[in-house]
N, C-alpha and C. Protein backbone atom coordinates (compact mmCIF):
# COMPACT_ATOMS: atom_id res chain seq x y z
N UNK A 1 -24.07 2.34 2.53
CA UNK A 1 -24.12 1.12 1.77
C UNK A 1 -25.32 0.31 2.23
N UNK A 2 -26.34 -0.31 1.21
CA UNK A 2 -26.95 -1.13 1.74
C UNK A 2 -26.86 -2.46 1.60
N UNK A 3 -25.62 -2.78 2.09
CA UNK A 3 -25.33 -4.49 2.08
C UNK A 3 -24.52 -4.81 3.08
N UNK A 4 -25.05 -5.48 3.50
CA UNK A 4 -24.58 -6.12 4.71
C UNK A 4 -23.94 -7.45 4.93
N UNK A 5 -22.59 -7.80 4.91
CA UNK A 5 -22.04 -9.19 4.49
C UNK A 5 -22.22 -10.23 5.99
N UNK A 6 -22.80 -11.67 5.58
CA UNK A 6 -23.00 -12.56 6.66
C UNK A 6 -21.64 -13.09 7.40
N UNK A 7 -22.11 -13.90 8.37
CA UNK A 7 -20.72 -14.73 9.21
C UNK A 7 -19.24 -13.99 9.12
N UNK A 8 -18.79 -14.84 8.16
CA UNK A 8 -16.98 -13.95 8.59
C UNK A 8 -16.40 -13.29 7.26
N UNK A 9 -17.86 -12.83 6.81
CA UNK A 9 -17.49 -12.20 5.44
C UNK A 9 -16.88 -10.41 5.22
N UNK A 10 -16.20 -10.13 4.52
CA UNK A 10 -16.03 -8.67 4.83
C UNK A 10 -15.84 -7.95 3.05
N UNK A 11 -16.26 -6.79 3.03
CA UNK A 11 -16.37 -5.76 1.73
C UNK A 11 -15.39 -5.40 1.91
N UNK A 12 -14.71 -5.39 1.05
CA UNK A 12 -13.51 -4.60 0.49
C UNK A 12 -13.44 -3.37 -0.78
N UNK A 13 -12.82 -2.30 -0.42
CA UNK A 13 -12.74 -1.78 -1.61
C UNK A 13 -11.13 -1.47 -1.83
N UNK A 14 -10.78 -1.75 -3.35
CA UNK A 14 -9.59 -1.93 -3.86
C UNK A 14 -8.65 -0.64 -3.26
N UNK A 15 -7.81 -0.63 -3.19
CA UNK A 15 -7.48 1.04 -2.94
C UNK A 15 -6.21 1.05 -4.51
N UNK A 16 -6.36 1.76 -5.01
CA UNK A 16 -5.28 1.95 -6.47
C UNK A 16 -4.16 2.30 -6.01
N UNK A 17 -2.94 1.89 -6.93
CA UNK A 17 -1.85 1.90 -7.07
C UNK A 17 -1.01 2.92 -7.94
N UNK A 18 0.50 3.24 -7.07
CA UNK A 18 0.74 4.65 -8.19
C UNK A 18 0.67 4.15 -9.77
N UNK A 19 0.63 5.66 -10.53
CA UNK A 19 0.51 5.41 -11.92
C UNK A 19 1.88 5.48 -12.36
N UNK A 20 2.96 5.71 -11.34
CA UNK A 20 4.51 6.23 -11.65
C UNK A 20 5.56 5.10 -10.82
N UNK A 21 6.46 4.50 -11.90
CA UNK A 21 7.25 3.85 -10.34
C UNK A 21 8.21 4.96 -10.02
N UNK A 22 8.44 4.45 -9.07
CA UNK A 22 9.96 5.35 -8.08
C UNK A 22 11.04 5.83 -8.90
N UNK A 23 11.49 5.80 -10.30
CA UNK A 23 12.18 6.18 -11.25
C UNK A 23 11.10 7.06 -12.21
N UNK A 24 9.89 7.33 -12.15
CA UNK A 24 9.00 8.06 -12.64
C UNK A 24 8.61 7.69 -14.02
N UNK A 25 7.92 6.63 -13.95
CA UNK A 25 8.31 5.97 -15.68
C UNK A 25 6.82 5.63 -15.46
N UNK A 26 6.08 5.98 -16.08
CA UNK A 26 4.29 6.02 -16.54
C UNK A 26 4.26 4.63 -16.48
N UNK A 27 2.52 4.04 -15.59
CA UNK A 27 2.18 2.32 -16.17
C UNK A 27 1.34 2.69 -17.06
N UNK A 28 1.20 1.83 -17.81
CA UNK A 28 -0.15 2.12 -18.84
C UNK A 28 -1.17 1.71 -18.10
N UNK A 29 -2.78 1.53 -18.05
CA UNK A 29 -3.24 0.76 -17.56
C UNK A 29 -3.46 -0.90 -18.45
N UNK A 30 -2.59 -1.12 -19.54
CA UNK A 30 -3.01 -2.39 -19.91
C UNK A 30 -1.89 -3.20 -18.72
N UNK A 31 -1.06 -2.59 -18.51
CA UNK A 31 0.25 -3.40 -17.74
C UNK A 31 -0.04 -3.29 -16.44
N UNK A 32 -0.98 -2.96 -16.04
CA UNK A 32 -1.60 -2.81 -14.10
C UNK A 32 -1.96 -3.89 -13.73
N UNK A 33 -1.31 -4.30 -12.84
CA UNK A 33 -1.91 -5.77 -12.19
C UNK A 33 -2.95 -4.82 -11.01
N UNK A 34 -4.03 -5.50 -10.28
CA UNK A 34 -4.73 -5.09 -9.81
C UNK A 34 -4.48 -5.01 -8.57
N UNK A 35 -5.00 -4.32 -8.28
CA UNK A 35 -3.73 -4.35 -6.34
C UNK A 35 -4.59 -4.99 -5.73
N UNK A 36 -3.65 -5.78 -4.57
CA UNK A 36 -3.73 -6.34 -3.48
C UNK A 36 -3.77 -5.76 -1.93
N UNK A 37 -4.29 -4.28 -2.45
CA UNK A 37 -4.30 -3.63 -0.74
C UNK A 37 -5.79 -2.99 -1.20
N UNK A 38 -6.53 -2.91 0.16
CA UNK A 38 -7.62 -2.32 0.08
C UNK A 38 -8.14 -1.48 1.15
N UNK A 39 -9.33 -0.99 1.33
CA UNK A 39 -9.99 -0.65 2.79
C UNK A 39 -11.26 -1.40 2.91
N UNK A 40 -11.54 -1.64 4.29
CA UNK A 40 -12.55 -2.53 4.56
C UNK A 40 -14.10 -1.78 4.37
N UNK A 41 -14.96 -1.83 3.91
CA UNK A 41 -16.27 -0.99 4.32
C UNK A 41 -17.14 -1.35 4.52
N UNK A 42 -17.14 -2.68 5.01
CA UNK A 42 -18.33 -3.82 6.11
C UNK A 42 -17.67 -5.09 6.61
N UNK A 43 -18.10 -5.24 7.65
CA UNK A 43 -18.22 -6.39 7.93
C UNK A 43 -19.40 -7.42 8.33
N UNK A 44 -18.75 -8.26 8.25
CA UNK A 44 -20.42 -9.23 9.06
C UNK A 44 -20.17 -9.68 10.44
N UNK A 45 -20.56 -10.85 11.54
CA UNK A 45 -20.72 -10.45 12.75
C UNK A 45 -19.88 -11.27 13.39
N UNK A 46 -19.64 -12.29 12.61
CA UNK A 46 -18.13 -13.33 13.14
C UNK A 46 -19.03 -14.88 12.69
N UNK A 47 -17.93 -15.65 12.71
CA UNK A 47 -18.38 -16.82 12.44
C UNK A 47 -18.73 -17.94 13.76
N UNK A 48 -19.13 -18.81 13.71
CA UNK A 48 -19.92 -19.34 14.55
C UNK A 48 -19.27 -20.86 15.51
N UNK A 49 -19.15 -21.41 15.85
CA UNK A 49 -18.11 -22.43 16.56
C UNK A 49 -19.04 -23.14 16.46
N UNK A 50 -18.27 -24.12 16.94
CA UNK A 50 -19.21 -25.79 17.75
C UNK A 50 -19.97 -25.64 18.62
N UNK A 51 -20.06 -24.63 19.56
CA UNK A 51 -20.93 -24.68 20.57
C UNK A 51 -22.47 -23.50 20.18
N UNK A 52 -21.87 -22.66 18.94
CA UNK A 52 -23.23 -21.91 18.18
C UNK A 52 -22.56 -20.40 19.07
N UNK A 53 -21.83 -20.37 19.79
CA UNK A 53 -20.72 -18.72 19.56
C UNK A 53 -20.40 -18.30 18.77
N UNK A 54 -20.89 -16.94 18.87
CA UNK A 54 -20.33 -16.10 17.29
C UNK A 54 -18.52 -15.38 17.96
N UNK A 55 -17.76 -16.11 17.13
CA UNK A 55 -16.36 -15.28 17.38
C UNK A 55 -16.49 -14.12 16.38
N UNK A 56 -16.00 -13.05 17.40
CA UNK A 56 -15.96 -11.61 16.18
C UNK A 56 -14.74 -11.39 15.34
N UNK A 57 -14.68 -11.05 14.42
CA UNK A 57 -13.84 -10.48 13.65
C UNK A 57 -12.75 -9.55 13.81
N UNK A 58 -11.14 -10.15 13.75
CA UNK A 58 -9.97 -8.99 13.97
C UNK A 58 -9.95 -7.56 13.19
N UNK A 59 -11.10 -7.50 12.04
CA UNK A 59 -10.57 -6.27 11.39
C UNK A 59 -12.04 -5.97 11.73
N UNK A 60 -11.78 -4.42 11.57
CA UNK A 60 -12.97 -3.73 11.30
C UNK A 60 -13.10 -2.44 10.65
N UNK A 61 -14.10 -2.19 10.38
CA UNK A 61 -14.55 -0.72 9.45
C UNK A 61 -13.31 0.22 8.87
N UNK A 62 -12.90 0.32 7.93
CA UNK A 62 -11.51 1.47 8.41
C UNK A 62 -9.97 0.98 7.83
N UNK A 63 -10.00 -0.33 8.48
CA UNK A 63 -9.00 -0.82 8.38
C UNK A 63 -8.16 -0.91 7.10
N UNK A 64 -6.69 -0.51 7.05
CA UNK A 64 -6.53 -1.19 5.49
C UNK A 64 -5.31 -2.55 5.43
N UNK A 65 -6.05 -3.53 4.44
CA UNK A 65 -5.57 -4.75 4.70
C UNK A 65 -5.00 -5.48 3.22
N UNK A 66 -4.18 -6.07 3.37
CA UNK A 66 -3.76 -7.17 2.52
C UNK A 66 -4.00 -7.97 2.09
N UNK A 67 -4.48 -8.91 0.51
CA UNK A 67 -4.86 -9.62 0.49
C UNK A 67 -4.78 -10.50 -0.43
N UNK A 68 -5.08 -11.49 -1.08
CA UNK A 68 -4.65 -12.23 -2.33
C UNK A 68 -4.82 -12.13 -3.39
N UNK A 69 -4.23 -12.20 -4.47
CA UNK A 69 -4.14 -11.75 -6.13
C UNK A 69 -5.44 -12.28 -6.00
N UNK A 70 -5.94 -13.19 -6.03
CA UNK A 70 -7.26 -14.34 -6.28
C UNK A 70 -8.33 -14.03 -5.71
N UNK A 71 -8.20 -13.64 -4.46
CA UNK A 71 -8.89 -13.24 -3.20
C UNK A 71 -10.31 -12.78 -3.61
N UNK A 72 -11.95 -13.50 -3.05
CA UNK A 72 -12.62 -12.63 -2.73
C UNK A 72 -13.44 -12.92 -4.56
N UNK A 73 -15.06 -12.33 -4.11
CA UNK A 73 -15.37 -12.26 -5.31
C UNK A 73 -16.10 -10.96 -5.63
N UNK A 74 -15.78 -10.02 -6.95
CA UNK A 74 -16.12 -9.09 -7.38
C UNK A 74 -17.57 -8.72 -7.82
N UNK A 75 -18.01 -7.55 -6.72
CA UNK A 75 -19.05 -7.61 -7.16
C UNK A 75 -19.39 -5.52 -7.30
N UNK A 76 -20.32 -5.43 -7.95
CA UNK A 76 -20.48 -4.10 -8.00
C UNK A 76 -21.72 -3.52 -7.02
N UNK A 77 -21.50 -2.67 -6.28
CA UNK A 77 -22.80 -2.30 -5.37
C UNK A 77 -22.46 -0.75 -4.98
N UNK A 78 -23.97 -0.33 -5.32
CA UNK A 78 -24.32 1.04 -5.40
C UNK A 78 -22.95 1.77 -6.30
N UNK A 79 -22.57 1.46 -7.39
CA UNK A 79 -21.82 1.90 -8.45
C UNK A 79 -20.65 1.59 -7.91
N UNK A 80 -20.06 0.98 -6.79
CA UNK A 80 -18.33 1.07 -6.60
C UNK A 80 -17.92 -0.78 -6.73
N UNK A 81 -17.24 -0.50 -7.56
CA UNK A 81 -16.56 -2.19 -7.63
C UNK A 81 -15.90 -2.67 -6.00
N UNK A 82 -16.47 -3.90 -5.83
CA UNK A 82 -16.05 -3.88 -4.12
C UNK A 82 -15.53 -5.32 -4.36
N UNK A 83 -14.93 -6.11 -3.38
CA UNK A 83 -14.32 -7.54 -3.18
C UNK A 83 -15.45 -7.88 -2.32
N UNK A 84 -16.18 -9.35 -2.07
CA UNK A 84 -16.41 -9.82 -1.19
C UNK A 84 -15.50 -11.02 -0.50
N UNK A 85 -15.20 -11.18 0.62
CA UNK A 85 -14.21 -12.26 0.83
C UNK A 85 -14.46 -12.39 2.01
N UNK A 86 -13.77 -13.58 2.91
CA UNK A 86 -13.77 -14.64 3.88
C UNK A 86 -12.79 -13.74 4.83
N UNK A 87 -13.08 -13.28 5.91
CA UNK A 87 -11.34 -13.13 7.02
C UNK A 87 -10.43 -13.48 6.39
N UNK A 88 -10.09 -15.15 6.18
CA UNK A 88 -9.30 -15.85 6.18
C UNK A 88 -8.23 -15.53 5.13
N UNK A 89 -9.21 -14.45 4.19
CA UNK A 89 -8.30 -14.29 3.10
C UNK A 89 -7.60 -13.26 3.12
N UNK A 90 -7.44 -12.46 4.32
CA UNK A 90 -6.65 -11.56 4.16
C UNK A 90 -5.92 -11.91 4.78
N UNK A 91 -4.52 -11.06 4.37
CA UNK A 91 -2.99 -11.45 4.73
C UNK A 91 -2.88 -10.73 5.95
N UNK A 92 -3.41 -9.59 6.18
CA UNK A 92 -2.46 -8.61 7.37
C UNK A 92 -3.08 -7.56 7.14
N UNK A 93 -2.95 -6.73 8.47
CA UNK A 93 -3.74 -5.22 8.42
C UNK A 93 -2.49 -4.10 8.37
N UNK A 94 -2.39 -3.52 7.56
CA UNK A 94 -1.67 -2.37 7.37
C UNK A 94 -1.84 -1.07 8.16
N UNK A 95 -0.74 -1.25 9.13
CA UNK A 95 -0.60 0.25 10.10
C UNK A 95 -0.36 1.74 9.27
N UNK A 96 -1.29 2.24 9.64
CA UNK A 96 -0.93 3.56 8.61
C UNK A 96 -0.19 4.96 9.49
């Protein structure tokens, strides 16, 4: 990838959702809400304090995380639809 996100920013890419629920009953895609779980595939270097310390970032490279319907703004780079967003906006890192 050649993008590199600043301060406490991090790339996300969506990860998709089954096409079947647990009773095996087809979604269409007009009825898909867009998921809220993803994997991380950058980060930036941490954000900066009062005294000009960079604190680093709890997630990194790999990780897959939780995050808000709203969350983050969509952008397209090198052909893959990615999230850009804040730490702050993710909910939780998912143990796999």
């Amino acid at each position: 990838m050649k993008f590199r996100p600043l301060h406490d920013r991090v790339v996300v890419r969506r990860i998709e959702s089954e096409e079947k629920t647990k009773g095996g009953i087809i979604i269409p895609d007009t009825a898909k809400e867009k998921p809220q779980e993803g994997e991380i595939v950058a980060v930036g270097p941490g954000a900066r304090d009062d005294q000009g310390r960079v604190n680093a970032l709890d997630v990194k490279v790999g990780d897959r995380v939780l995050f808000g319907k709203w969350s983050g703004t969509e952008v397209k780079i090198d052909g893959q639809d990615l999230l850009i967003m804040k730490e702050s906006d993710i909910m939780g890192v998912v143990a796999v």
